[in-house]
Protein backbone atom coordinates (compact mmCIF):
# COMPACT_ATOMS: atom_id res chain seq x y z
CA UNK A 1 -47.18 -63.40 45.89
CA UNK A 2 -50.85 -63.86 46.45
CA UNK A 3 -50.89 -61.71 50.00
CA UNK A 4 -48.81 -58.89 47.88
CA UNK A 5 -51.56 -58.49 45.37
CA UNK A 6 -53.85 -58.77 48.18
CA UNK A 7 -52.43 -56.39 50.16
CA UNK A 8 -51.79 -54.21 47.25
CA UNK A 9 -55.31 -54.15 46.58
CA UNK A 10 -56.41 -53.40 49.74
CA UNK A 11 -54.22 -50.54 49.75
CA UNK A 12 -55.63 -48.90 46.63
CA UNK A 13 -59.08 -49.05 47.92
CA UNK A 14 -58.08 -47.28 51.07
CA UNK A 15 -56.88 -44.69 49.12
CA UNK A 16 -59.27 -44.64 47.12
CA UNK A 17 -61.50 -43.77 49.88
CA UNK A 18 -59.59 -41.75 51.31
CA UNK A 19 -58.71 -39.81 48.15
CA UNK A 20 -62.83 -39.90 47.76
CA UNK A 21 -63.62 -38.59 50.93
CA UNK A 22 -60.93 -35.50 51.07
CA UNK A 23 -62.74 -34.52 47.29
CA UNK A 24 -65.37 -34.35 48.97
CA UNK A 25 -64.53 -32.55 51.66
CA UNK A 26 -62.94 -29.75 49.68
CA UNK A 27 -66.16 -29.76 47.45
CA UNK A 28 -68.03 -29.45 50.20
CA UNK A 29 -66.06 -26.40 51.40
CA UNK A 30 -66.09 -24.32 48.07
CA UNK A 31 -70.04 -25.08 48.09
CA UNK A 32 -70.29 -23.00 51.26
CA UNK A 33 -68.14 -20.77 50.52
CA UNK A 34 -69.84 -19.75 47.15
CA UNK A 35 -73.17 -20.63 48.37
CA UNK A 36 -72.48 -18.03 51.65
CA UNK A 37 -71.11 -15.33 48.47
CA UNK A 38 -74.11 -16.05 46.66
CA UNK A 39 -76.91 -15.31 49.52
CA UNK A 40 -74.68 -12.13 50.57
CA UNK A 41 -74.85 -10.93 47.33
CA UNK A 42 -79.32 -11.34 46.93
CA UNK A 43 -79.47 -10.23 50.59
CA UNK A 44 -77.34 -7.39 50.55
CA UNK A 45 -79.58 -5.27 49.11
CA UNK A 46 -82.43 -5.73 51.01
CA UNK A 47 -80.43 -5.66 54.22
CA UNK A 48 -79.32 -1.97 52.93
CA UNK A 49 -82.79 -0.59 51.60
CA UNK A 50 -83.95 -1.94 55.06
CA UNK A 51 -81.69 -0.44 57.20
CA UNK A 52 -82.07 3.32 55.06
CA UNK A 53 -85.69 3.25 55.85
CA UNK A 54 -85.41 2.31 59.36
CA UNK A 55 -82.98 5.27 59.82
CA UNK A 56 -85.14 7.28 57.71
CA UNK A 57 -88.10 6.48 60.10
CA UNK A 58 -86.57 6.82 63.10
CA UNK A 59 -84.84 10.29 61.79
CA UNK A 60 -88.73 11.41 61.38
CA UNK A 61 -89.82 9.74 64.56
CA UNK A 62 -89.40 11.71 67.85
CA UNK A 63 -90.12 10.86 71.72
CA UNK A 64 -92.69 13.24 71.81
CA UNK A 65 -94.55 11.25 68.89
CA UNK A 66 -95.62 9.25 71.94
CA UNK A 67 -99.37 9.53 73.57
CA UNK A 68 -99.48 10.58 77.25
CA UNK A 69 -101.41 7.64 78.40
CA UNK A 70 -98.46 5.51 76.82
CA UNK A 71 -95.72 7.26 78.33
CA UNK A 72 -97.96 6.92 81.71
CA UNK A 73 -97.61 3.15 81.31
CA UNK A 74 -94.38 3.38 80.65
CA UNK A 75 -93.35 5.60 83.54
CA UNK A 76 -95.01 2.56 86.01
């Protein structure tokens, strides 16, 4: 009788562990995922602005924009 609570015991704190461990595994998951959500949202902006005025620059920008003696020291 004494071995069958023990044993019983034993059992509920392995699952309890267990149980403990896959909670906080699936926390750990939706954390990234709405963490990764979260950054994409504040960064997507930025990244967009960004990229419209490096396309805007380099619309405005031609090869001929570059000095002789650079072109030179590029041809070597």
């Amino acid at each position: 009788m004494f071995t069958t609570l023990l044993g019983l015991l034993l059992f509920a704190i392995v699952g309890l562990i267990v149980f403990t461990l896959v909670l906080a595994l699936i926390g750990l998951a939706i954390g990234v995922v709405f963490g990764t959500l979260a950054l994409l949202i504040k960064a997507i902006p930025f990244l967009l602005v960004g990229w419209l005025i490096l396309k805007l620059v380099q619309r405005t920008s031609t090869c001929e924009s570059i000095r002789a003696t650079d072109r030179k020291w590029l041809d070597s």
